[in-house]
PDB file of N, CA and C in Angstrom:
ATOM      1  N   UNK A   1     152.023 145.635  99.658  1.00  0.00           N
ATOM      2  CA  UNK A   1     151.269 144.514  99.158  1.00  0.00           C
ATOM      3  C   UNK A   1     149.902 145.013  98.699  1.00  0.00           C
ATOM      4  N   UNK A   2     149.403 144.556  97.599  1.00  0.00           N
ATOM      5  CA  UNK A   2     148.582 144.856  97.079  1.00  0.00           C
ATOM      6  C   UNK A   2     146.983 144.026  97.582  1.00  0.00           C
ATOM      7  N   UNK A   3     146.287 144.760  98.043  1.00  0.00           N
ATOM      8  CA  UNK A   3     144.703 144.354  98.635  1.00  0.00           C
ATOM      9  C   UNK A   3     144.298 143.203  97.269  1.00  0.00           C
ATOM     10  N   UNK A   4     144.796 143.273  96.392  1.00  0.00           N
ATOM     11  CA  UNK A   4     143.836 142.192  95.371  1.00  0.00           C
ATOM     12  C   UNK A   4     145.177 140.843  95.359  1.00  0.00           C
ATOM     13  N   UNK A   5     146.297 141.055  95.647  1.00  0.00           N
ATOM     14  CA  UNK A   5     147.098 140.117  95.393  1.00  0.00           C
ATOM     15  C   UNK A   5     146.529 138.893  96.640  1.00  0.00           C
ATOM     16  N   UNK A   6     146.896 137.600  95.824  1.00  0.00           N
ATOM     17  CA  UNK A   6     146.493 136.242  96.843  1.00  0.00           C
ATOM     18  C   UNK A   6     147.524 136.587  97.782  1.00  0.00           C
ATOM     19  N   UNK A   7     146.931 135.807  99.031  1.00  0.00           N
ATOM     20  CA  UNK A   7     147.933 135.798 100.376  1.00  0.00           C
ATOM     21  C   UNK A   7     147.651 134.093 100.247  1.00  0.00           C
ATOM     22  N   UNK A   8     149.005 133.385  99.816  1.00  0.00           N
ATOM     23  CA  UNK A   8     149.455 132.207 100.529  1.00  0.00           C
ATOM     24  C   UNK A   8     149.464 131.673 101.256  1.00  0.00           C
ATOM     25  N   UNK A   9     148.692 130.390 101.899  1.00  0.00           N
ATOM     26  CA  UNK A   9     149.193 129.690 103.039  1.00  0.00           C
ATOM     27  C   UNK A   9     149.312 128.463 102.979  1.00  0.00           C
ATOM     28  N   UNK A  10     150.091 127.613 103.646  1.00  0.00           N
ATOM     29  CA  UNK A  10     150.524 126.072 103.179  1.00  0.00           C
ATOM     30  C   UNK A  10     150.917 126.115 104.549  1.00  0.00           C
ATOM     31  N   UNK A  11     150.666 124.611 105.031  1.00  0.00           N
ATOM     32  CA  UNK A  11     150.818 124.012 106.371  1.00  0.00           C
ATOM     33  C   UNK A  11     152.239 123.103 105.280  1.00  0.00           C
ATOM     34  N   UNK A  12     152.955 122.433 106.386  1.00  0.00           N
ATOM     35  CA  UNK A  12     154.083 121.915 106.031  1.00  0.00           C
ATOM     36  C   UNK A  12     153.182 120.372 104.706  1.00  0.00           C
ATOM     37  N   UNK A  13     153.881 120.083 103.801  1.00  0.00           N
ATOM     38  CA  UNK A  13     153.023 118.359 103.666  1.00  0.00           C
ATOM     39  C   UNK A  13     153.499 117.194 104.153  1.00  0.00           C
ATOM     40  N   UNK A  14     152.301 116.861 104.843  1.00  0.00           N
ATOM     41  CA  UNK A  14     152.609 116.165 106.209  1.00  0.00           C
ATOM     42  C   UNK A  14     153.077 114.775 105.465  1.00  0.00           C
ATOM     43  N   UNK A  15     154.077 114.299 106.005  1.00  0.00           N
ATOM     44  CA  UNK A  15     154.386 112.637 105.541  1.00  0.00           C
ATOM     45  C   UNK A  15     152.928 111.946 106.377  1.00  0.00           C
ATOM     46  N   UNK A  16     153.057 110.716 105.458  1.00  0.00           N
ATOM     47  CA  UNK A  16     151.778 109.947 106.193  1.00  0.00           C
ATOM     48  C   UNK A  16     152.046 108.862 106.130  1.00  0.00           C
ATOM     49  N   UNK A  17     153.068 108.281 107.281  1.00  0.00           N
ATOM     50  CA  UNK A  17     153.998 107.574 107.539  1.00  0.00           C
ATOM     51  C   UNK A  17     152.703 106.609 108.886  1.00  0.00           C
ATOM     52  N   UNK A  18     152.151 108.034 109.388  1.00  0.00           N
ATOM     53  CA  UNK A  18     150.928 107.450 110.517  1.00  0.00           C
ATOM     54  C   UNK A  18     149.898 108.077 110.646  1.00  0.00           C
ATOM     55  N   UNK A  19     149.034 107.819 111.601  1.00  0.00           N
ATOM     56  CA  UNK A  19     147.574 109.037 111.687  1.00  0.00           C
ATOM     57  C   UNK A  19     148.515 109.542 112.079  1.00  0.00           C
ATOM     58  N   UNK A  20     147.199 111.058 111.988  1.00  0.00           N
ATOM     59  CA  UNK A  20     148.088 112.785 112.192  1.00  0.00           C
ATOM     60  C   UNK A  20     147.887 112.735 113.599  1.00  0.00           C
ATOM     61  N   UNK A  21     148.636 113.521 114.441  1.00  0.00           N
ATOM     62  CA  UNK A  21     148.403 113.291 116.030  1.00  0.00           C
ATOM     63  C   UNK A  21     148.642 115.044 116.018  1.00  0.00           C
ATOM     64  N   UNK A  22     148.757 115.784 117.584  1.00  0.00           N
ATOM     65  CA  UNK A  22     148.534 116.619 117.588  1.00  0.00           C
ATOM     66  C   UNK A  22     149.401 117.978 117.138  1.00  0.00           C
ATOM     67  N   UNK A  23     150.818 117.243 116.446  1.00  0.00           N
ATOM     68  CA  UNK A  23     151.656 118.239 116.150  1.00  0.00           C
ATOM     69  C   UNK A  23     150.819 118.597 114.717  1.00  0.00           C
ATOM     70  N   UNK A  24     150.424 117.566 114.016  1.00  0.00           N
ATOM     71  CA  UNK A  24     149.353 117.873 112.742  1.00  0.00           C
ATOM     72  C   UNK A  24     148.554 119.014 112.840  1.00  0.00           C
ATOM     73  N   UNK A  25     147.777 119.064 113.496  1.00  0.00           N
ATOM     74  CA  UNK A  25     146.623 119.527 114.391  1.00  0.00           C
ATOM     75  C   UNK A  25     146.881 120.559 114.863  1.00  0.00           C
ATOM     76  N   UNK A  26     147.927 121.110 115.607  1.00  0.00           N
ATOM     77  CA  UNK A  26     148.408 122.099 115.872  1.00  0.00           C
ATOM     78  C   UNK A  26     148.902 123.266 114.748  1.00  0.00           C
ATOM     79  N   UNK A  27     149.888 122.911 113.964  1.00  0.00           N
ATOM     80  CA  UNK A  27     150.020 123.349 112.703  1.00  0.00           C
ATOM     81  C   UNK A  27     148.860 123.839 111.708  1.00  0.00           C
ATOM     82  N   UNK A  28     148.227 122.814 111.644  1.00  0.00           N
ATOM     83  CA  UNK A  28     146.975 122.930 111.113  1.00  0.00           C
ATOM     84  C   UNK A  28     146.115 124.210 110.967  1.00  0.00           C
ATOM     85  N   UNK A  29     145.873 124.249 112.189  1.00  0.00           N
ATOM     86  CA  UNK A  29     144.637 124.743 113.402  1.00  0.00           C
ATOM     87  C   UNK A  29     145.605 126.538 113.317  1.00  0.00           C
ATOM     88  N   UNK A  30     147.388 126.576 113.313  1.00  0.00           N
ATOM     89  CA  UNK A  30     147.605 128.143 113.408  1.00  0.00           C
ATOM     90  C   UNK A  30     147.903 128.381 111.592  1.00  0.00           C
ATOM     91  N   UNK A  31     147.877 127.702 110.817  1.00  0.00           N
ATOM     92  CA  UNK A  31     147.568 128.070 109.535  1.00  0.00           C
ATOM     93  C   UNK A  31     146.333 128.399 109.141  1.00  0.00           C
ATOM     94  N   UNK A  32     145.066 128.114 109.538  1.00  0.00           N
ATOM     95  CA  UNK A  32     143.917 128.264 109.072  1.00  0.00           C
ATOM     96  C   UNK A  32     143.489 129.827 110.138  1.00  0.00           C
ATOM     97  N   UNK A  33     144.094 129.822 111.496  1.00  0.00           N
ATOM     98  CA  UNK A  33     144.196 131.155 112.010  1.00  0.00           C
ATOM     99  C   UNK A  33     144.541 132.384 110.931  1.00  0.00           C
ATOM    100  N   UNK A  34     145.412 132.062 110.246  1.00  0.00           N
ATOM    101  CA  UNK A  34     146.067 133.035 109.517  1.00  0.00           C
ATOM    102  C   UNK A  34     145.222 133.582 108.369  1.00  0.00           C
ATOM    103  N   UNK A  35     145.134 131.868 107.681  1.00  0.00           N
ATOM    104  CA  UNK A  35     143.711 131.964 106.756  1.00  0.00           C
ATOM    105  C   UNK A  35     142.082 132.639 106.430  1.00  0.00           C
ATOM    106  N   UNK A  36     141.944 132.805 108.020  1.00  0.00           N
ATOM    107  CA  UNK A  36     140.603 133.514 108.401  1.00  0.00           C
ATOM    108  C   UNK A  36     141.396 134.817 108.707  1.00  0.00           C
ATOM    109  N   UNK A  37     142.259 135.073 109.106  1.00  0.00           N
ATOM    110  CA  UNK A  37     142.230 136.645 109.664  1.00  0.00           C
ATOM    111  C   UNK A  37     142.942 137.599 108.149  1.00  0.00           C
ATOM    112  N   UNK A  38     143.141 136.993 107.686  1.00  0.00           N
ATOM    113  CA  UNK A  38     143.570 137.799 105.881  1.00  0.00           C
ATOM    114  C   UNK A  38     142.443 137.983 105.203  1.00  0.00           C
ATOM    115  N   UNK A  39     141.034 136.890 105.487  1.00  0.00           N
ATOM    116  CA  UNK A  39     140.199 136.719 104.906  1.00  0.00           C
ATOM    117  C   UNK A  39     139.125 137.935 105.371  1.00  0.00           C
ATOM    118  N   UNK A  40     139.427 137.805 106.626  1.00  0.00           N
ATOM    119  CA  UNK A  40     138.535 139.012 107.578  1.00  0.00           C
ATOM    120  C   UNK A  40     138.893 140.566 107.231  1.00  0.00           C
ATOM    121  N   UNK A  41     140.299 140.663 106.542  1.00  0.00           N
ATOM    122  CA  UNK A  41     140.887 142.039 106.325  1.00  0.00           C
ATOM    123  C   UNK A  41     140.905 141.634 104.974  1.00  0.00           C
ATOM    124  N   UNK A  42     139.583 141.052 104.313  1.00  0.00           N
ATOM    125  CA  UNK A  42     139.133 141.529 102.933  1.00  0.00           C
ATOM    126  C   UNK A  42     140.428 140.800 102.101  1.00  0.00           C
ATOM    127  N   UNK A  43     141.494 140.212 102.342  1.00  0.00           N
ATOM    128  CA  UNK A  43     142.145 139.844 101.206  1.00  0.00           C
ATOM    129  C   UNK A  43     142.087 138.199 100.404  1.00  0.00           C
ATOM    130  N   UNK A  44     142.149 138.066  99.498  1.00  0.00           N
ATOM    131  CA  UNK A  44     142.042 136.878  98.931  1.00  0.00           C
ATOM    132  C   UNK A  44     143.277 135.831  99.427  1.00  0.00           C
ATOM    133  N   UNK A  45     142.994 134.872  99.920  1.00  0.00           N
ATOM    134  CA  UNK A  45     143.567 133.800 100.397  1.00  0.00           C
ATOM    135  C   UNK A  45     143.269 132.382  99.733  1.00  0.00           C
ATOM    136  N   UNK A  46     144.302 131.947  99.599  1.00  0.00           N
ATOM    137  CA  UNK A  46     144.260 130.569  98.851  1.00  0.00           C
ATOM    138  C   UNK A  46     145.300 129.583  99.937  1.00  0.00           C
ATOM    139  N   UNK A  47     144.357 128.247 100.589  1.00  0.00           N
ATOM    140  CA  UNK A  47     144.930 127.430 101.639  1.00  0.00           C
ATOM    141  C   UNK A  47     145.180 126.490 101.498  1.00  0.00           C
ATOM    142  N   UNK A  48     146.480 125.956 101.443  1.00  0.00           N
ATOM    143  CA  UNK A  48     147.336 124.689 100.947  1.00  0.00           C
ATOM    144  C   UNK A  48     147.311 124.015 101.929  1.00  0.00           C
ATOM    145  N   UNK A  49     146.835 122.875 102.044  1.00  0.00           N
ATOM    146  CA  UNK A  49     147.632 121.644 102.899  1.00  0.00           C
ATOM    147  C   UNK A  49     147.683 120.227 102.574  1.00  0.00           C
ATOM    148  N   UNK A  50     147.777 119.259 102.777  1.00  0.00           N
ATOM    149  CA  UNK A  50     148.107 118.095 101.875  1.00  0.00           C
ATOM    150  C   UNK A  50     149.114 116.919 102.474  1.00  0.00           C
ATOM    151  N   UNK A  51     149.339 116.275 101.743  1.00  0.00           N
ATOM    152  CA  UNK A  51     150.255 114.670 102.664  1.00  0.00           C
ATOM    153  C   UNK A  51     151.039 114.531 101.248  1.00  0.00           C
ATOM    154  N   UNK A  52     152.644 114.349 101.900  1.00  0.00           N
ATOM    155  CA  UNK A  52     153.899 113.910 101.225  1.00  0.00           C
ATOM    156  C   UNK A  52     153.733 112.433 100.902  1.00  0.00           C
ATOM    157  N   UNK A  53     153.307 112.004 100.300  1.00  0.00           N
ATOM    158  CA  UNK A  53     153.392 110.783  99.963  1.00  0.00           C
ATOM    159  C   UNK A  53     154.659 109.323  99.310  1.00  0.00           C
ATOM    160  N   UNK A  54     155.150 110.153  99.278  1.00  0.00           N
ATOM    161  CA  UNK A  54     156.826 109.442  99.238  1.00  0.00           C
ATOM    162  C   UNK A  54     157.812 109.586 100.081  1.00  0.00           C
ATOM    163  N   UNK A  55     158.850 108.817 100.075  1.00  0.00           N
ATOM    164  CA  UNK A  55     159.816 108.822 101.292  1.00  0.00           C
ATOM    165  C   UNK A  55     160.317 107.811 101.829  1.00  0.00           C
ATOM    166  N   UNK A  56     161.063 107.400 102.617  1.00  0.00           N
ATOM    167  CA  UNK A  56     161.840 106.417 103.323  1.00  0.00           C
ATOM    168  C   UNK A  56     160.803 106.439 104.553  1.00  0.00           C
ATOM    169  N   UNK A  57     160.061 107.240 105.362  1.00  0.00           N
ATOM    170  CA  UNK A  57     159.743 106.907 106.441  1.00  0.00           C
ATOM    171  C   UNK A  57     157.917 106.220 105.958  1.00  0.00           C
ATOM    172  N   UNK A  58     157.317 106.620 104.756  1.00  0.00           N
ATOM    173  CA  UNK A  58     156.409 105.818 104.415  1.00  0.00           C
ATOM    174  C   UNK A  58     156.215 104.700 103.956  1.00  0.00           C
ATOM    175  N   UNK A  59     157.403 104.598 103.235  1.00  0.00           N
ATOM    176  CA  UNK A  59     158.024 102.957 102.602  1.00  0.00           C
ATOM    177  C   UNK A  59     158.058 102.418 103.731  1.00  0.00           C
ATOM    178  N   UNK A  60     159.093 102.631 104.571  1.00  0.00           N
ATOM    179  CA  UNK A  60     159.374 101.707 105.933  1.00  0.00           C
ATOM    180  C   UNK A  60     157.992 101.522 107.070  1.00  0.00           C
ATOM    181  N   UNK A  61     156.890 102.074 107.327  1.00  0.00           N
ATOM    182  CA  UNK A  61     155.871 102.054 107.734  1.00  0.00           C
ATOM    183  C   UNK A  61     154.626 101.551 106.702  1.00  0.00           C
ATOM    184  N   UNK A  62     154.836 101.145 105.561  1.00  0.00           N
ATOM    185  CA  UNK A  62     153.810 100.062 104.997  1.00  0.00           C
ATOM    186  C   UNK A  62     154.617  98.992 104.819  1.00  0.00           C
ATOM    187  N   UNK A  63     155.761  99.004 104.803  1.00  0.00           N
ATOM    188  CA  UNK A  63     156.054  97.362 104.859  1.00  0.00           C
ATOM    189  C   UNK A  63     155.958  96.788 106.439  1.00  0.00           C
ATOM    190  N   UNK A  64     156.019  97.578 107.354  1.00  0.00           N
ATOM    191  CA  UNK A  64     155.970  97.285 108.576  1.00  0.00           C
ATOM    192  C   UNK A  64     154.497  96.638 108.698  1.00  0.00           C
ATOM    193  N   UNK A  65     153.570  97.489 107.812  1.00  0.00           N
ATOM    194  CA  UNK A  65     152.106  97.236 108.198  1.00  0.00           C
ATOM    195  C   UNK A  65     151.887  96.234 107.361  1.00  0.00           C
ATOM    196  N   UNK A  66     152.999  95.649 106.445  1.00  0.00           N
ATOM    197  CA  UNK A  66     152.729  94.523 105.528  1.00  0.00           C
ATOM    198  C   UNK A  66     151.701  95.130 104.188  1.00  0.00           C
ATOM    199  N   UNK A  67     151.746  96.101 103.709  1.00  0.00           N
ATOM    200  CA  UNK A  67     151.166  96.663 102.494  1.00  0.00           C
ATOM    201  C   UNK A  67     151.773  97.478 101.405  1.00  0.00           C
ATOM    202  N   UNK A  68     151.794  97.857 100.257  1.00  0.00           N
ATOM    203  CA  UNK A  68     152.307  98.580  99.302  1.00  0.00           C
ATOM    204  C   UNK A  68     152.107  99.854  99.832  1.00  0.00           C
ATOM    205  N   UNK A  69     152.864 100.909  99.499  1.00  0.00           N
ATOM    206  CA  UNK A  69     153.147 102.311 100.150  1.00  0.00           C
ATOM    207  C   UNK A  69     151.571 102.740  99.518  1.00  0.00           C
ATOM    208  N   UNK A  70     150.811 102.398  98.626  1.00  0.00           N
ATOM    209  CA  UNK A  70     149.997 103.540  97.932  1.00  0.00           C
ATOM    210  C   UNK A  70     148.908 102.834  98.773  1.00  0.00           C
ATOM    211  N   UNK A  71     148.531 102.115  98.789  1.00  0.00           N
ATOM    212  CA  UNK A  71     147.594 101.278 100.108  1.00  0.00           C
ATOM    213  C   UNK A  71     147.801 101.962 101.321  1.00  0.00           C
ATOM    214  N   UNK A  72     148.764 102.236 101.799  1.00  0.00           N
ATOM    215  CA  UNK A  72     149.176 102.453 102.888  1.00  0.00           C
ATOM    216  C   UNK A  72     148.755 103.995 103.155  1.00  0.00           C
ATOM    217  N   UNK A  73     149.239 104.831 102.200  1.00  0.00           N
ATOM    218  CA  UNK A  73     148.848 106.531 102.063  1.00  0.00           C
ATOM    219  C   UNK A  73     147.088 106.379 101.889  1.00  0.00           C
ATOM    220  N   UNK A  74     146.539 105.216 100.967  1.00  0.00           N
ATOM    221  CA  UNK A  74     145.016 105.446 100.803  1.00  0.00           C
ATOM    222  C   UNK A  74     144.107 105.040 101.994  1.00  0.00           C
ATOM    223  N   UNK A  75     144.635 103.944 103.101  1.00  0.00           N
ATOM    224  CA  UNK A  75     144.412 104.305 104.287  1.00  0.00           C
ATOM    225  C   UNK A  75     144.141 105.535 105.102  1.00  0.00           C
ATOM    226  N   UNK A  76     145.266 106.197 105.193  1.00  0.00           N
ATOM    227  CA  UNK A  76     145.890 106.888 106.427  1.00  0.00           C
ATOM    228  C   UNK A  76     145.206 108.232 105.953  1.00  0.00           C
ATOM    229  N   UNK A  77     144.991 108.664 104.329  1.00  0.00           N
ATOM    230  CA  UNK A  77     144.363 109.834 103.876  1.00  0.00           C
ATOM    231  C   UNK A  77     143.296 110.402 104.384  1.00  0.00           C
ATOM    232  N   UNK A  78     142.042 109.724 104.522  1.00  0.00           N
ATOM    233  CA  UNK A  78     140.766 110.006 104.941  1.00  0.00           C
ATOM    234  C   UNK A  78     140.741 110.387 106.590  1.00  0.00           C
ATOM    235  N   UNK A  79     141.776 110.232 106.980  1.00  0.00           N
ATOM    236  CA  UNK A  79     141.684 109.785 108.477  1.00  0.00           C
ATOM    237  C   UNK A  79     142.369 111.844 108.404  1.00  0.00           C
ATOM    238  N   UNK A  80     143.303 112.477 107.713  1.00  0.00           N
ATOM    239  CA  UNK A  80     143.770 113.762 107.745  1.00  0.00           C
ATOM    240  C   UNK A  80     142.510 114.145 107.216  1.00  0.00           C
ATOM    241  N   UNK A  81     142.085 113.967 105.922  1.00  0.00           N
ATOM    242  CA  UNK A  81     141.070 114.970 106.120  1.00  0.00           C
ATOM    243  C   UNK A  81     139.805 114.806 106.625  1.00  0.00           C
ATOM    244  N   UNK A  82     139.457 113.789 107.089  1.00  0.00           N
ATOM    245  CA  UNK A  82     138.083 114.143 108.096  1.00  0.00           C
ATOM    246  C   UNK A  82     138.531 114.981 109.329  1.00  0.00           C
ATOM    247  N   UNK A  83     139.989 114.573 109.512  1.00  0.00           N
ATOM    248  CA  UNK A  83     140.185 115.722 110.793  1.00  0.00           C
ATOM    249  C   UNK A  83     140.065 116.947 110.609  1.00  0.00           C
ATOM    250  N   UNK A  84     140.615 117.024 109.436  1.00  0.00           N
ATOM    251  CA  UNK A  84     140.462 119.102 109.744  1.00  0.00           C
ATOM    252  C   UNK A  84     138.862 119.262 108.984  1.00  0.00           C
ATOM    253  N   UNK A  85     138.019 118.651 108.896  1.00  0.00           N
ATOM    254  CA  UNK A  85     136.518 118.879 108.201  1.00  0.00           C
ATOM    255  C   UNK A  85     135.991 118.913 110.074  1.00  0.00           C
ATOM    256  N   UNK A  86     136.730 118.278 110.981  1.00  0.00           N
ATOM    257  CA  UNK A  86     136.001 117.812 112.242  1.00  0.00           C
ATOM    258  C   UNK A  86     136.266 119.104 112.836  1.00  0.00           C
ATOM    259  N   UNK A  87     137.911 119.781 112.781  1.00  0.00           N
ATOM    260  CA  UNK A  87     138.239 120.957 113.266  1.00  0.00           C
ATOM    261  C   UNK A  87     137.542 122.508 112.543  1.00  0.00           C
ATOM    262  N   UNK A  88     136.836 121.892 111.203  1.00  0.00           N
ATOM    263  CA  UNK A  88     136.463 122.812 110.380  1.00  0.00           C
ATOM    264  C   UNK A  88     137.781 123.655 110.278  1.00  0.00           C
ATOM    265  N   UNK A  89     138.825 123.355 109.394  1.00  0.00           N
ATOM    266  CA  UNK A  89     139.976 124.035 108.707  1.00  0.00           C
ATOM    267  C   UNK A  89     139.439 124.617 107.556  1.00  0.00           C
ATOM    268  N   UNK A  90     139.558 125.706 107.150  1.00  0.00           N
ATOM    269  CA  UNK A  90     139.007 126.446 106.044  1.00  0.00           C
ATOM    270  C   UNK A  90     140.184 126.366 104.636  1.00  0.00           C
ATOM    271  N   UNK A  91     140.802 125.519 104.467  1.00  0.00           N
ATOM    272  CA  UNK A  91     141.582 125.233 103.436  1.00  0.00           C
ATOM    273  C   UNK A  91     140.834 125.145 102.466  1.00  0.00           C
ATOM    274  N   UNK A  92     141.278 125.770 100.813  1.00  0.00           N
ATOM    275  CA  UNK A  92     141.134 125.888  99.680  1.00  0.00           C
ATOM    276  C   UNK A  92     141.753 124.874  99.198  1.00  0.00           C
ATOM    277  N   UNK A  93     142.607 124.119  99.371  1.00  0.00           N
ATOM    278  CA  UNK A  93     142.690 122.957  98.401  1.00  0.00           C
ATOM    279  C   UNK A  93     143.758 122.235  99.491  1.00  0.00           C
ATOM    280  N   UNK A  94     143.523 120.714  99.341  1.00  0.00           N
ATOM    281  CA  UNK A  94     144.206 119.433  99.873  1.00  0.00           C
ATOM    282  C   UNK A  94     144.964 118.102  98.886  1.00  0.00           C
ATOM    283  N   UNK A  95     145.704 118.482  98.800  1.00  0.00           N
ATOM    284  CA  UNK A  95     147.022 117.801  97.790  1.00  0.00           C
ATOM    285  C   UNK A  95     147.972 116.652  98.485  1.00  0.00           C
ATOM    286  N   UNK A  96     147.639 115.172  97.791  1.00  0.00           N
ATOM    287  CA  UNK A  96     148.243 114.324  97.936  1.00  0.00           C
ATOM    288  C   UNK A  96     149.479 114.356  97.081  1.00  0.00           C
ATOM    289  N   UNK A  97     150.766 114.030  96.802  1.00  0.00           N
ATOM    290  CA  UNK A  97     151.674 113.778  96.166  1.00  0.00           C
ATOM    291  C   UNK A  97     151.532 112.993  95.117  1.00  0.00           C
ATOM    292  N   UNK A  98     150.686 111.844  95.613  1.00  0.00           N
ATOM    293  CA  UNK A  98     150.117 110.887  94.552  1.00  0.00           C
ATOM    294  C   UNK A  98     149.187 110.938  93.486  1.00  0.00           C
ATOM    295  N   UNK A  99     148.699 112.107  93.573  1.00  0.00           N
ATOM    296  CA  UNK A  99     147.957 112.890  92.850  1.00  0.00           C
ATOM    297  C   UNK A  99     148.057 113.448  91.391  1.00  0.00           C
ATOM    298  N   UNK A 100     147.320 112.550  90.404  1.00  0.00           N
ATOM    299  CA  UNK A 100     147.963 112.704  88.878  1.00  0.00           C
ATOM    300  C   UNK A 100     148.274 114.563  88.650  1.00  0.00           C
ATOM    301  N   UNK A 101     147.514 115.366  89.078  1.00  0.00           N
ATOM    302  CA  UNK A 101     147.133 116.978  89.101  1.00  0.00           C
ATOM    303  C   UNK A 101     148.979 117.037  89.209  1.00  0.00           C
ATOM    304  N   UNK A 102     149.149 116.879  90.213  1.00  0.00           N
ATOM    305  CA  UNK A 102     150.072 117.328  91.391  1.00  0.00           C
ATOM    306  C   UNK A 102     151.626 116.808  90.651  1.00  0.00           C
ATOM    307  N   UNK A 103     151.381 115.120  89.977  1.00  0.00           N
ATOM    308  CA  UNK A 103     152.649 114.674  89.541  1.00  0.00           C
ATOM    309  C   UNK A 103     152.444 115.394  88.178  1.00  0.00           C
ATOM    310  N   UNK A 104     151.588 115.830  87.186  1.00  0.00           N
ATOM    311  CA  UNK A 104     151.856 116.624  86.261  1.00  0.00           C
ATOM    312  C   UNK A 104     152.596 118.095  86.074  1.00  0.00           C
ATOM    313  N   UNK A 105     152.471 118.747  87.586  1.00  0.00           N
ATOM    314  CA  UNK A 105     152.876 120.379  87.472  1.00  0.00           C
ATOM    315  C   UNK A 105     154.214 119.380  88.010  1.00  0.00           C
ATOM    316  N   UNK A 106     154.525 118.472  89.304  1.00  0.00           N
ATOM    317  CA  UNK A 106     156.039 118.857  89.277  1.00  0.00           C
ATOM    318  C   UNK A 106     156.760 118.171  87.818  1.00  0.00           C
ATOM    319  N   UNK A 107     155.993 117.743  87.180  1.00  0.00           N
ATOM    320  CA  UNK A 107     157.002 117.047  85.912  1.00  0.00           C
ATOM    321  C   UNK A 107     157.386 118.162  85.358  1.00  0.00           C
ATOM    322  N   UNK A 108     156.755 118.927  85.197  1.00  0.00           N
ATOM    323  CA  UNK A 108     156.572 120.514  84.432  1.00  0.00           C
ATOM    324  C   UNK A 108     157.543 121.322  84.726  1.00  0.00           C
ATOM    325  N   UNK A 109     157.402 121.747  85.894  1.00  0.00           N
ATOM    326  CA  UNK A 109     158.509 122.455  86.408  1.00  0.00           C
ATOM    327  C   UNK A 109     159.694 121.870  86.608  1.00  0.00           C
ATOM    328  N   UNK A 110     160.285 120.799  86.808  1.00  0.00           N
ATOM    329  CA  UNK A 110     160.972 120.032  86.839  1.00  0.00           C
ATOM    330  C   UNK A 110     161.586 119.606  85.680  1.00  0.00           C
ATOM    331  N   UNK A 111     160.890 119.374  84.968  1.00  0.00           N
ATOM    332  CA  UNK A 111     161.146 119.231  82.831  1.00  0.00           C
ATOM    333  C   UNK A 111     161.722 121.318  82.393  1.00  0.00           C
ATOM    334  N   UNK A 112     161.447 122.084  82.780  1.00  0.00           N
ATOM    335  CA  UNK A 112     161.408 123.535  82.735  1.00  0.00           C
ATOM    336  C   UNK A 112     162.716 123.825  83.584  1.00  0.00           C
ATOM    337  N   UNK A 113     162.944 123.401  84.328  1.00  0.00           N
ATOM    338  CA  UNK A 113     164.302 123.546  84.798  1.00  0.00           C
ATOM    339  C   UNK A 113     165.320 122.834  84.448  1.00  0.00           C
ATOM    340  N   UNK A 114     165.277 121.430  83.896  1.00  0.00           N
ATOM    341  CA  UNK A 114     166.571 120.842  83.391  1.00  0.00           C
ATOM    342  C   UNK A 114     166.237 121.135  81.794  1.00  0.00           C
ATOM    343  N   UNK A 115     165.645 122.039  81.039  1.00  0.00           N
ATOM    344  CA  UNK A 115     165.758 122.183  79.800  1.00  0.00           C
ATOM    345  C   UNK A 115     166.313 123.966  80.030  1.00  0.00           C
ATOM    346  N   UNK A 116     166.424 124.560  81.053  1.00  0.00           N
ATOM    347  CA  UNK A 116     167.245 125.956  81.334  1.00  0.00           C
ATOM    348  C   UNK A 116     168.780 125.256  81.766  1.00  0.00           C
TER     349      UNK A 116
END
């Protein structure tokens, strides 16, 4: 492996079905371990983490809460990342699903594979 090549890291994307509790947190907390110690041995690191925003278990938990799923994710969002700003997580970028950025690359790749 090459000293200038990025080293990857991505925590799973968490559904946000509810607040994050400590399996979040846990995950979290040994991805950003990884993050600092690549960083410490000089290599460039780029840190993914983010909330799945679609699904059967988020649908079924905003109608429960009596709200539209995107209400429901714009809730529950702020509440993940003030946590890892509280844990100080050293992540390079935080990606909602709902996210125009995010629905443009998978159209892309996704449009790029059913035209192969």
């Amino acid at each position: 492996m090459n000293k200038h090549d990025t080293f990857y890291i991505t925590t799973p994307i968490y559904y946000v079905n509810d607040v994050p509790h400590i399996g979040h947190a846990y995950t979290t907390v040994a991805a950003d371990v990884l993050a600092r110690y690549w960083r410490l041995r000089e290599r460039d690191v780029f840190f993914l983490t983010g909330l799945d925003e679609h699904g059967q278990k988020v649908q079924q938990a905003a109608a429960k809460a009596g709200i539209d799923p995107q209400a429901h994710c714009d809730r529950l969002a702020p509440q993940f990342t003030n946590l890892w700003q509280r844990l100080n997580i050293s992540n390079n970028a935080f990606i909602r699903t709902t996210d125009k950025p995010h629905q443009a690359v998978v159209q892309r790749y996704l449009q790029d594979l059913y035209d192969k």
